[in-house]
C-alpha atoms as a PDB file:
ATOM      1  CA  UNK A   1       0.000   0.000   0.000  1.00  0.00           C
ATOM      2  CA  UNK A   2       1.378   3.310  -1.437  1.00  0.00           C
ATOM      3  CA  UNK A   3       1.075   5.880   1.778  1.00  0.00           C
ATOM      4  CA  UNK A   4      -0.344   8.992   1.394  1.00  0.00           C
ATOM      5  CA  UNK A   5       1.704  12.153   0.590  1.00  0.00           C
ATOM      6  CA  UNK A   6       2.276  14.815   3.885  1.00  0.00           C
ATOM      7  CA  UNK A   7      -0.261  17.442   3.464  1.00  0.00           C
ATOM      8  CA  UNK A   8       1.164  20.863   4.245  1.00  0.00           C
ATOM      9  CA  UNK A   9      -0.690  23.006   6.897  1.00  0.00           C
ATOM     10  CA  UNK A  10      -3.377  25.067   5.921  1.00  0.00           C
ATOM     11  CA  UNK A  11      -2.193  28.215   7.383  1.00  0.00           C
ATOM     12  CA  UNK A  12       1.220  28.058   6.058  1.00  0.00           C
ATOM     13  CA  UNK A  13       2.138  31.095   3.889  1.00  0.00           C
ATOM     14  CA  UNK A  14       3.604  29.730   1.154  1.00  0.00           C
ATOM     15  CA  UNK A  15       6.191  32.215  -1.073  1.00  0.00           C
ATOM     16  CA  UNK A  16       5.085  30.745  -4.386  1.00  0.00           C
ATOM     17  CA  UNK A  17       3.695  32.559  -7.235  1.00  0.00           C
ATOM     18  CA  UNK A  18       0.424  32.590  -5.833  1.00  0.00           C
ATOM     19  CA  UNK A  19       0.964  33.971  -2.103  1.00  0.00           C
ATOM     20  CA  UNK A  20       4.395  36.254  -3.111  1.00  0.00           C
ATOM     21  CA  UNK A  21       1.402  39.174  -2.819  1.00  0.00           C
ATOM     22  CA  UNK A  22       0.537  37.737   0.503  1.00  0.00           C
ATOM     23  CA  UNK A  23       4.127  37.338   1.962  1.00  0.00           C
ATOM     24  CA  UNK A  24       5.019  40.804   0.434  1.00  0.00           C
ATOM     25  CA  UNK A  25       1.949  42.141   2.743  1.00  0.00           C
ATOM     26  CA  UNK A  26       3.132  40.339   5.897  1.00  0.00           C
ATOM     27  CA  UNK A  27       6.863  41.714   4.839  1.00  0.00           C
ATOM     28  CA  UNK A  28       5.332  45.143   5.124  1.00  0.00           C
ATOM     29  CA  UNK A  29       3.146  44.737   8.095  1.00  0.00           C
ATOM     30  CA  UNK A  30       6.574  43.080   9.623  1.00  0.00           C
ATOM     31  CA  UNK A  31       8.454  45.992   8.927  1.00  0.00           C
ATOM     32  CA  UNK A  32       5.882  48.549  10.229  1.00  0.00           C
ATOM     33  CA  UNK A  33       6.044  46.516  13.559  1.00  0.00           C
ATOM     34  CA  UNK A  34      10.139  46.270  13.641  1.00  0.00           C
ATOM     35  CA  UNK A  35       9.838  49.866  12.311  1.00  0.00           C
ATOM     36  CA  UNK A  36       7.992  50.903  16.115  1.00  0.00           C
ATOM     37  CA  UNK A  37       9.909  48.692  17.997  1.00  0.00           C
ATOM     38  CA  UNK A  38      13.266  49.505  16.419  1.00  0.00           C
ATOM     39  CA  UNK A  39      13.490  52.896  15.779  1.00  0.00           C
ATOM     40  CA  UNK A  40      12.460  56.158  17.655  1.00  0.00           C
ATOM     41  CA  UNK A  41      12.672  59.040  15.632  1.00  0.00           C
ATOM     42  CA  UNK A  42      12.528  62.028  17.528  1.00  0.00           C
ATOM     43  CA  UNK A  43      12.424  66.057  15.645  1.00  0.00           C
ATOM     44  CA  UNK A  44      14.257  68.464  16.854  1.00  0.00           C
ATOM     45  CA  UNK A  45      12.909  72.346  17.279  1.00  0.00           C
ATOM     46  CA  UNK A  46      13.718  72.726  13.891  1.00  0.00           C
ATOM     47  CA  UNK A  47      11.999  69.133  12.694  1.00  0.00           C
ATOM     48  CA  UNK A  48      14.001  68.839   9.601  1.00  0.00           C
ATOM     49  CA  UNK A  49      16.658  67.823  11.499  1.00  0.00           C
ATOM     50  CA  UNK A  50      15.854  64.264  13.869  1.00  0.00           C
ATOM     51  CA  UNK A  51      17.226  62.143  16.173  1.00  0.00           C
ATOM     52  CA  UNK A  52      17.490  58.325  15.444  1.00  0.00           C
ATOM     53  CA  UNK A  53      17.562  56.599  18.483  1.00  0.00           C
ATOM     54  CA  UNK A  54      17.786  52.784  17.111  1.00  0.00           C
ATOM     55  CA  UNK A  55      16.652  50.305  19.627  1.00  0.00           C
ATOM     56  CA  UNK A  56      19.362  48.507  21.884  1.00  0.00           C
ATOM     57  CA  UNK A  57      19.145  44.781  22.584  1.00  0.00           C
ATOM     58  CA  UNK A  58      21.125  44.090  26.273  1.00  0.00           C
ATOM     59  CA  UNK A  59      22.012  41.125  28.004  1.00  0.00           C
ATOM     60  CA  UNK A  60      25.283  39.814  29.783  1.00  0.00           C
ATOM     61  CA  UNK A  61      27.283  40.255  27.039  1.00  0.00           C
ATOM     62  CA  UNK A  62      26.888  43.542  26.053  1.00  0.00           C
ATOM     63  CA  UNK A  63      24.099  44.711  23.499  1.00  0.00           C
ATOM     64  CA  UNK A  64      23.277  44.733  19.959  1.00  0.00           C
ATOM     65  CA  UNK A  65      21.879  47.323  17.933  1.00  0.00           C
ATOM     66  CA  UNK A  66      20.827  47.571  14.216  1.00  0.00           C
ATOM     67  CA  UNK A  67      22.698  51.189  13.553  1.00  0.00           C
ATOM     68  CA  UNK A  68      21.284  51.398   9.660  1.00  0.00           C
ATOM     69  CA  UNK A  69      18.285  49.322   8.188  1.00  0.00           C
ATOM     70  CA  UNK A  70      17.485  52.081   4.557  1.00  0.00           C
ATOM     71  CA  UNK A  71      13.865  50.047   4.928  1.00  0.00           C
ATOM     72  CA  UNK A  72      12.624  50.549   8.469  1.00  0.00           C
ATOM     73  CA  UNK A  73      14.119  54.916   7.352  1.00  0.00           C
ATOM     74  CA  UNK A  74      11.856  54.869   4.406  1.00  0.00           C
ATOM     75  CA  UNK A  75       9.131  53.517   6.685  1.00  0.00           C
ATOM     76  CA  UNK A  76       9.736  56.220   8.482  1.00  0.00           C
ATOM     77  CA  UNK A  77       9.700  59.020   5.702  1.00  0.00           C
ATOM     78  CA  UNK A  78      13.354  59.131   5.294  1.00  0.00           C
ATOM     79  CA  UNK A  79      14.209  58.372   1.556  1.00  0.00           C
ATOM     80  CA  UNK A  80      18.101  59.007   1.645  1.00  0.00           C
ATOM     81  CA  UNK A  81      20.369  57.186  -1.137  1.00  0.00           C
ATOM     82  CA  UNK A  82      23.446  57.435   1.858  1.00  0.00           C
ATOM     83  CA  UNK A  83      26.781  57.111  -0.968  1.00  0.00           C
ATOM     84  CA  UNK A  84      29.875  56.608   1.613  1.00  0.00           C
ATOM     85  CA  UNK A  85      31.221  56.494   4.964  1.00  0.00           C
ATOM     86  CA  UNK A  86      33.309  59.026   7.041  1.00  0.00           C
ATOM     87  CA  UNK A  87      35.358  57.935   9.924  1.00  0.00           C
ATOM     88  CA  UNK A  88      36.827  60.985  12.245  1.00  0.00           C
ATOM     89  CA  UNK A  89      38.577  60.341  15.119  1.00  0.00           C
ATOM     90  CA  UNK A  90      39.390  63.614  17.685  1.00  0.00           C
ATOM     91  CA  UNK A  91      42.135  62.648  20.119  1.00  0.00           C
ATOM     92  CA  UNK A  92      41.591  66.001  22.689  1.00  0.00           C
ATOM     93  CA  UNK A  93      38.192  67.148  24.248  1.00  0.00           C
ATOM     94  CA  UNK A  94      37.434  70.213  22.968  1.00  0.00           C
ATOM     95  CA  UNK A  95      38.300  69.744  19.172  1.00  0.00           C
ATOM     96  CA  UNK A  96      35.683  71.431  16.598  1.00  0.00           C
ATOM     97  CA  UNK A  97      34.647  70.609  13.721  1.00  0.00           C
ATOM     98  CA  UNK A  98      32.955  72.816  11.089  1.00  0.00           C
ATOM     99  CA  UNK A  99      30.593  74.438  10.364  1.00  0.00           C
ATOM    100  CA  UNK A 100      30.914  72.891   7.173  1.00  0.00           C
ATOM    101  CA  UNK A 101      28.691  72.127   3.971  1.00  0.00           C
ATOM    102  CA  UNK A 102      28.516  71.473   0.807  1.00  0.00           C
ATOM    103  CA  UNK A 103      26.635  73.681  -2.283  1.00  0.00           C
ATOM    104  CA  UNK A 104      24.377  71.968  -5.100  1.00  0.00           C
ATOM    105  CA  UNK A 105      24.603  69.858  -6.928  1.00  0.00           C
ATOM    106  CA  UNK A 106      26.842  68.107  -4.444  1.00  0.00           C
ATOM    107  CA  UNK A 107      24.715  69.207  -1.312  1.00  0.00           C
ATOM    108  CA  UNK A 108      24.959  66.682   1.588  1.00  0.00           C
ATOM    109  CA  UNK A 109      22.662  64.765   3.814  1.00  0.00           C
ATOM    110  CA  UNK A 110      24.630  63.689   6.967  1.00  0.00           C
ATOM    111  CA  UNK A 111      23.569  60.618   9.566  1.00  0.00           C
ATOM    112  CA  UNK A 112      26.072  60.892  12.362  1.00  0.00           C
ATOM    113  CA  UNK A 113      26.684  58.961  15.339  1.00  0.00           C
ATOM    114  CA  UNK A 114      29.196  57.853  17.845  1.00  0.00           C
ATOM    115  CA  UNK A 115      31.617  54.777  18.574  1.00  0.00           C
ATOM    116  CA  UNK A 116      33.621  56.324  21.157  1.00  0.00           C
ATOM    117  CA  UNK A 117      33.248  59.103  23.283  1.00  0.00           C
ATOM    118  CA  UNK A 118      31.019  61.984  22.297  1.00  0.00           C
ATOM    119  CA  UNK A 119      30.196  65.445  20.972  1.00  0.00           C
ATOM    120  CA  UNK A 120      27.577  68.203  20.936  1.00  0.00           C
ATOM    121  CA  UNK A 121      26.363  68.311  17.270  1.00  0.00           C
ATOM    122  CA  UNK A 122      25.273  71.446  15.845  1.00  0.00           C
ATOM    123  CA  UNK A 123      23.321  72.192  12.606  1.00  0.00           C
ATOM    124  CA  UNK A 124      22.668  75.518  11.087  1.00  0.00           C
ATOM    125  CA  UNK A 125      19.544  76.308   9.239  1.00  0.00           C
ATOM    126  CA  UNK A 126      20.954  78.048   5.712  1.00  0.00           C
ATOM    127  CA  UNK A 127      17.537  77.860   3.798  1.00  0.00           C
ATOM    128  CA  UNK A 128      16.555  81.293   2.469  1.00  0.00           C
ATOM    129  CA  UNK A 129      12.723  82.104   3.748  1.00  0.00           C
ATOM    130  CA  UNK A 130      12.993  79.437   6.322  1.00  0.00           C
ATOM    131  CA  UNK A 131      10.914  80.389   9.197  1.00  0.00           C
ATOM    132  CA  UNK A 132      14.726  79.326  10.980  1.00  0.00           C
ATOM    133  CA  UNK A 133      17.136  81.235   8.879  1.00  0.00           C
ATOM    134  CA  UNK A 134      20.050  81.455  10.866  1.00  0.00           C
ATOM    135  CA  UNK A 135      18.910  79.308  13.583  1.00  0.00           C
ATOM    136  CA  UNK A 136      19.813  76.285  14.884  1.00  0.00           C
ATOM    137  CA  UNK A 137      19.970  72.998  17.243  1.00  0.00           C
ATOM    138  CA  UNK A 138      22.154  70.758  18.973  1.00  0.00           C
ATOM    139  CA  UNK A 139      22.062  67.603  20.660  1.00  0.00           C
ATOM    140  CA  UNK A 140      24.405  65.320  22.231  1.00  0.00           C
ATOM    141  CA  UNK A 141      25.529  62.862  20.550  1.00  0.00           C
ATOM    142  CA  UNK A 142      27.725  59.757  22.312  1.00  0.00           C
ATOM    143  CA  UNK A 143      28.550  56.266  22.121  1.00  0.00           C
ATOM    144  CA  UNK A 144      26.646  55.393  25.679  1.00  0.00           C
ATOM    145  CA  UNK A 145      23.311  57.315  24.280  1.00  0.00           C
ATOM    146  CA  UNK A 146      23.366  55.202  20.880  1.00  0.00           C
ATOM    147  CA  UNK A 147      21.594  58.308  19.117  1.00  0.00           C
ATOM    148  CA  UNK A 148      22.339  59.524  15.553  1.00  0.00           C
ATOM    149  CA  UNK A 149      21.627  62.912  14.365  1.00  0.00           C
ATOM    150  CA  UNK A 150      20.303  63.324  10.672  1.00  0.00           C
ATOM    151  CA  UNK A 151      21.252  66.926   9.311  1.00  0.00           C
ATOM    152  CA  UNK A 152      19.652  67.435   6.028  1.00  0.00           C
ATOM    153  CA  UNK A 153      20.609  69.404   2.915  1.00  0.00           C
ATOM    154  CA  UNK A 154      20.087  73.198   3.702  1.00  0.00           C
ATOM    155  CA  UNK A 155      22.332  73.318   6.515  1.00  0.00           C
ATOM    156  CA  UNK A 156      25.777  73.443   7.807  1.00  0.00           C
ATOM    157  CA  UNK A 157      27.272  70.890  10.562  1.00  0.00           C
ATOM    158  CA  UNK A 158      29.552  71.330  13.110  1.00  0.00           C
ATOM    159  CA  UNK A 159      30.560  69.199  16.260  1.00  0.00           C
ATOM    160  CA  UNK A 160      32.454  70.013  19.038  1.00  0.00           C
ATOM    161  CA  UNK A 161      34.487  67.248  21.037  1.00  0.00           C
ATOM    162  CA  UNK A 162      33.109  66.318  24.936  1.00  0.00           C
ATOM    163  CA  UNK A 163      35.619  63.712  25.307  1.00  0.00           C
ATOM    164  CA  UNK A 164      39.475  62.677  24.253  1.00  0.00           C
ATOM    165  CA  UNK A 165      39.438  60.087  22.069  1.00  0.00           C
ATOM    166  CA  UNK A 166      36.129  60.670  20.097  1.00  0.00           C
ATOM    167  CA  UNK A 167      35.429  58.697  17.416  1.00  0.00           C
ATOM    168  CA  UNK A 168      32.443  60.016  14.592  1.00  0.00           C
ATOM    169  CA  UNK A 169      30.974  57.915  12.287  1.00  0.00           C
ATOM    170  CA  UNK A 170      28.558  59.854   9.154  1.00  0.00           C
ATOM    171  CA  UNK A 171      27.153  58.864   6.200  1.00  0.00           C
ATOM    172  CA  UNK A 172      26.532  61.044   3.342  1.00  0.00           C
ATOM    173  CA  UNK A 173      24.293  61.275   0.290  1.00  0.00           C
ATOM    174  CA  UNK A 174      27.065  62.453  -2.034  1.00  0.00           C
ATOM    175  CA  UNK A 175      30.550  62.432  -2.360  1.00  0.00           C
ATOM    176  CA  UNK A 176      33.048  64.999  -1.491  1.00  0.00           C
ATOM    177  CA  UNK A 177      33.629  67.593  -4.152  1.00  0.00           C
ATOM    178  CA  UNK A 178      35.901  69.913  -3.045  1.00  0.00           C
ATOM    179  CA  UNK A 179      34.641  72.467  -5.149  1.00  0.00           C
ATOM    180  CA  UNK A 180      31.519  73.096  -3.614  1.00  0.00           C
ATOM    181  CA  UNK A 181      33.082  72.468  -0.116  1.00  0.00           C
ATOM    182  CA  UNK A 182      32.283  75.219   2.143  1.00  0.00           C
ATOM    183  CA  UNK A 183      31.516  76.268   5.497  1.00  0.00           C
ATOM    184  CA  UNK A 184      31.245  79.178   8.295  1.00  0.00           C
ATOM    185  CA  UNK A 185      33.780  80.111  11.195  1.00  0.00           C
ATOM    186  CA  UNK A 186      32.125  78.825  14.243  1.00  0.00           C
ATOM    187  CA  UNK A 187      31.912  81.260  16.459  1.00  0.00           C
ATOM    188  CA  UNK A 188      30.603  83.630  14.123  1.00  0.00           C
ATOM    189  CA  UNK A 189      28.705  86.140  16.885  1.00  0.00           C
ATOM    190  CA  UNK A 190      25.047  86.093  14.818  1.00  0.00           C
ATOM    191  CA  UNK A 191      24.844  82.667  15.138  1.00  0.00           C
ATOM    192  CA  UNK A 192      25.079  82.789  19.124  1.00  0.00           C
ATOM    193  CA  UNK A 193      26.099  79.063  19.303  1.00  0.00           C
ATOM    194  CA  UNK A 194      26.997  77.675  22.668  1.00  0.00           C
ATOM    195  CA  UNK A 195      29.967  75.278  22.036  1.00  0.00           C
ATOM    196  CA  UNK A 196      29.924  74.231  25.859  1.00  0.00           C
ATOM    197  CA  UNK A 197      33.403  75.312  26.150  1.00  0.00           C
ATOM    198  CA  UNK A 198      35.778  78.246  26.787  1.00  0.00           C
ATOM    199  CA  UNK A 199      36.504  79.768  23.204  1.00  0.00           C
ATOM    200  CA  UNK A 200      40.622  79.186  24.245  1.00  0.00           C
ATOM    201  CA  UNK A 201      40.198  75.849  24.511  1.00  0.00           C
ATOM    202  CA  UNK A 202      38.735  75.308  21.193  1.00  0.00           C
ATOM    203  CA  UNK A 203      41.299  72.840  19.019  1.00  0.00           C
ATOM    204  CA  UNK A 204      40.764  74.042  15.430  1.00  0.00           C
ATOM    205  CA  UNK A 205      42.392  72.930  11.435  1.00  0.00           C
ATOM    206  CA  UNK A 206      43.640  76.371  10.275  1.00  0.00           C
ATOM    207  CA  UNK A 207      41.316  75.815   7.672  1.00  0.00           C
ATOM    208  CA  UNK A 208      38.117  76.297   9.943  1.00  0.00           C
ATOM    209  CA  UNK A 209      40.111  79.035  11.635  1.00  0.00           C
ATOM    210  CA  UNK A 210      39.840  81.113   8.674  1.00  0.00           C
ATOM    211  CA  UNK A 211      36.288  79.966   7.213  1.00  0.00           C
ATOM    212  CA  UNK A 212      33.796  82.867   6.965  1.00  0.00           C
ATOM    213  CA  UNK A 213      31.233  84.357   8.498  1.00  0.00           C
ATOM    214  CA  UNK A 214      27.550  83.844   8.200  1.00  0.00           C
ATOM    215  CA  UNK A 215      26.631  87.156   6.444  1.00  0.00           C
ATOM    216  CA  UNK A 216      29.173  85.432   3.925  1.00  0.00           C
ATOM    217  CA  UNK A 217      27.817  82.118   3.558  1.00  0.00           C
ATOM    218  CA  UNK A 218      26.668  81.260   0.238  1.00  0.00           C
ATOM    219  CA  UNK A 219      22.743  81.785  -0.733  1.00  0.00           C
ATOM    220  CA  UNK A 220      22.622  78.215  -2.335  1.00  0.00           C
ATOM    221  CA  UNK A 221      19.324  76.935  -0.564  1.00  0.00           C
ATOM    222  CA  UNK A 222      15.780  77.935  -0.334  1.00  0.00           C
ATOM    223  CA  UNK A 223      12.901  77.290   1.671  1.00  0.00           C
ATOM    224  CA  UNK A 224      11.070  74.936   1.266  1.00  0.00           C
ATOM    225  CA  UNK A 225      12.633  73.551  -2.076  1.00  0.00           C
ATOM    226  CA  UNK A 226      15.508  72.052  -0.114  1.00  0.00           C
ATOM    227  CA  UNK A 227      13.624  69.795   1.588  1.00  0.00           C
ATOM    228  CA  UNK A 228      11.251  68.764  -1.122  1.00  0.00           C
ATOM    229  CA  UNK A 229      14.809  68.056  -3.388  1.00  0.00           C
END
């Protein structure tokens, strides 16, 4: 007597031709679910710019976190085509960084975050007819808090060491093109920025030394186009 073949359970989803719409549903609902549970994105008081606070996953060992997942950021709004990886490492507290960006068409999207150490990151609005021309934020970013600041086209980034040994990690959405590199000395007195340290103790490049000042910055973006891309 031939037996009889294994039936497969009726509520399996199978990813066949017939059910690839069905799985590609549950894929979605899966992601909107991960999307909750594994990333907080938090605006800033100007809301272009956000936190990403990924979700951290502890136990004796240590934890894991997923730092990047481009799916769960479109989920969330955030269409960014990220094109390389920076890697800056600050051995003194107190170094600065910036206030740098770059002009169309080789404006920059930046996703920064923290291995080692940490920093106050700063980004200056530079849209023309923003409603925050000239303004700004800041938030601390560190290896213990896990956070990552996103600083969209339209405005220039700066960071300041809080510890020695810092070590940044940023993506950004086009290469570097030293061309349209620019940037604004950063303690230019309009902007009113409060580095959280004693202007002497600031560690500088020459080049930011000498960048210019905001009346000088170049009129490159506009409100609300550089947002809408």
């Amino acid at each position: 007597m031939v037996p009889s073949p294994l039936k497969e359970p009726e509520n399996l989803i199978q990813i066949r031709g017939k059910t690839c719409l069905e799985a590609g549903l549950a894929t979605k609902r899966d992601r909107e679910t991960r999307n909750g549970f594994m990333l907080e994105v938090i605006e800033l008081d100007i809301p272009e710019v956000k936190i990403l606070r990924p979700k951290r996953h502890g136990d004796s060992r240590g934890f894991f976190s997923e730092t990047y997942n481009k799916a769960l950021l479109s989920d969330a709004g955030i269409d960014i085509d990220f094109v390389q990886d920076n890697h800056a490492y600050s051995a003194e507290k107190g170094t600065v960084r910036g206030l740098h960006y770059q002009t169309p068409p080789f404006a920059q999207d930046k996703l920064v975050r923290v291995v080692r150490g940490a920093i106050l990151d700063i980004a200056v609005d530079l849209r023309q007819g923003s409603p925050t021309y000239g303004k700004h934020v800041s938030s601390v970013i560190s290896a213990e808090n896990g956070d990552q600041i996103l600083v969209p086209i339209g405005f220039a980034h700066g960071l300041v060491t809080l510890e020695a040994h810092t070590e940044v990690l940023y993506k950004v959405s086009h290469y570097y093109a030293p061309e349209h590199d620019r940037g604004i000395v950063w303690n230019d007195p309009d902007l009113d920025i409060d580095w959280r340290i004693p202007e002497a103790d600031a560690i500088l490049s020459q080049k930011d030394q000498e960048l210019p000042p905001f009346a000088d910055a170049a009129s490159c973006f506009t409100y609300p186009e550089a947002i809408e891309r």
